[in-house]
Protein backbone atom coordinates (compact mmCIF):
# COMPACT_ATOMS: atom_id res chain seq x y z
CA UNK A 1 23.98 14.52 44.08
CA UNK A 2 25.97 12.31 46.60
CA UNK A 3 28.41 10.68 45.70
CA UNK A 4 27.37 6.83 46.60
CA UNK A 5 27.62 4.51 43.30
CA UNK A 6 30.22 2.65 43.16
CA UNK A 7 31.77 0.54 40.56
CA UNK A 8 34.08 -2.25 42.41
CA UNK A 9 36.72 -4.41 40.37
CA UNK A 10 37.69 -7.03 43.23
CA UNK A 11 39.81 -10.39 43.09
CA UNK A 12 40.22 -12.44 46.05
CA UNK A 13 42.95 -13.03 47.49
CA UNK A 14 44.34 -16.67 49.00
CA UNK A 15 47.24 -17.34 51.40
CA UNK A 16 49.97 -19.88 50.14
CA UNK A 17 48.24 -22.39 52.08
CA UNK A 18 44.43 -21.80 50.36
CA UNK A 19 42.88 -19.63 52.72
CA UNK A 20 41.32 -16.82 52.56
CA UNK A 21 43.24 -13.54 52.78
CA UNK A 22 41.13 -11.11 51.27
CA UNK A 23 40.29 -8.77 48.25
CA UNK A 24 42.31 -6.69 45.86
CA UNK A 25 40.95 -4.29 43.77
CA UNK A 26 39.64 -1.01 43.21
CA UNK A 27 36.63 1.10 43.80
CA UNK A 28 35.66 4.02 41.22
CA UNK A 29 33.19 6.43 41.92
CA UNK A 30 30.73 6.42 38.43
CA UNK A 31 28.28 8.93 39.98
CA UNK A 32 28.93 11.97 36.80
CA UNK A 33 28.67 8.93 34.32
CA UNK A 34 25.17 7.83 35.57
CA UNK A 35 24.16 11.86 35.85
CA UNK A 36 25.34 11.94 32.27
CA UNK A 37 22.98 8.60 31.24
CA UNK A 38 20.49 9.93 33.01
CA UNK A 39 20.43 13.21 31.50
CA UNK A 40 20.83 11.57 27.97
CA UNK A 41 18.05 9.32 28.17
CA UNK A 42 16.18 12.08 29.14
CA UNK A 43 17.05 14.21 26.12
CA UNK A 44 16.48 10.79 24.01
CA UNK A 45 12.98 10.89 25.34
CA UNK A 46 12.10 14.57 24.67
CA UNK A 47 14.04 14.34 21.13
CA UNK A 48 11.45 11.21 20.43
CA UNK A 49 8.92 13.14 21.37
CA UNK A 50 9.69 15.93 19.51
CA UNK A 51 10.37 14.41 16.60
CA UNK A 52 7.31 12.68 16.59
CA UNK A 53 5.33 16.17 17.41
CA UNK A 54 7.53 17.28 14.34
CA UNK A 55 6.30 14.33 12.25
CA UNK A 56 2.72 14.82 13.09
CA UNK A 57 2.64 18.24 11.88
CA UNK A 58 4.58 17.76 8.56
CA UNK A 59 1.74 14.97 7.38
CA UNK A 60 -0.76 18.20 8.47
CA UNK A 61 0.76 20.69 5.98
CA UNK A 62 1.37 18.00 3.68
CA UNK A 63 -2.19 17.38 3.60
CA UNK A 64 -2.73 20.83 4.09
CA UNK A 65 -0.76 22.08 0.65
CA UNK A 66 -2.52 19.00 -1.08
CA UNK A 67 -6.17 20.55 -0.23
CA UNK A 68 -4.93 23.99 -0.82
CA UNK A 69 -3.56 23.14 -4.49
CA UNK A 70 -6.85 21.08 -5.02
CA UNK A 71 -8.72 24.29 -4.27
CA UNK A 72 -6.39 26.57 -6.10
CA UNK A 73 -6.91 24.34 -9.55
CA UNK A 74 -10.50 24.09 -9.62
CA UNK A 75 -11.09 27.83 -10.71
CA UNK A 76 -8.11 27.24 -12.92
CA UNK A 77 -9.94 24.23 -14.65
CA UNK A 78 -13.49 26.01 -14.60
CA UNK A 79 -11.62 28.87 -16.54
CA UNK A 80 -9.95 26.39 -18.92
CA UNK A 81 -13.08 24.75 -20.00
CA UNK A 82 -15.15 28.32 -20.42
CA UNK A 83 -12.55 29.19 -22.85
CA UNK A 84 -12.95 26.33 -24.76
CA UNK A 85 -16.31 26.55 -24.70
CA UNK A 86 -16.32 30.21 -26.30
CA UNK A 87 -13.97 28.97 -29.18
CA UNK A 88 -16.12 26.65 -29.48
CA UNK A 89 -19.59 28.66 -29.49
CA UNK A 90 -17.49 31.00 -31.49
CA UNK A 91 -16.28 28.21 -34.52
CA UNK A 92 -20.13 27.50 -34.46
CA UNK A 93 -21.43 30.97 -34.95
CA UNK A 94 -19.08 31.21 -38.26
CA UNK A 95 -20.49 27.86 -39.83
């Protein structure tokens, strides 16, 4: 990357009698720091992505495990209610 951006502090400068003389100041090169912004808004963007991705698929297994446990209970329930049913049947064959 060349090195072009700049980051300039200047004051002018004035002659005792109010003109003009010139600036004084510095100039510091800032081209790493704006690589480095770069570079991290660029990593913000694929983290925010990511996460988002990340977010997406955690509502899909939640939903996922919520159908899956539905399913799982139903036999359990159909198996709960035929036992009661044969103590039932079987309190009524002994009257």
């Amino acid at each position: 990357m060349p090195r072009t951006k700049k980051n300039n502090y200047c004051k002018p400068r004035w002659n005792a009698d109010g003109s003009f003389a010139g600036y004084i100041g510095s100039c510091i090169d800032i081209s790493d720091r704006k690589q480095t912004e770069l570079n991290l808004t660029r990593m913000n963007t694929i983290l925010t992505q990511t996460t988002a991705m990340l977010k997406k698929r955690n509502d899909e297994l939640d939903q996922f495990a919520y159908v899956a446990s539905h399913d799982l209970k139903a036999p359990l329930r159909a198996i709960a209610n035929l036992s009661e049913w044969i103590e039932v049947w079987q309190l009524l064959r002994k009257l």
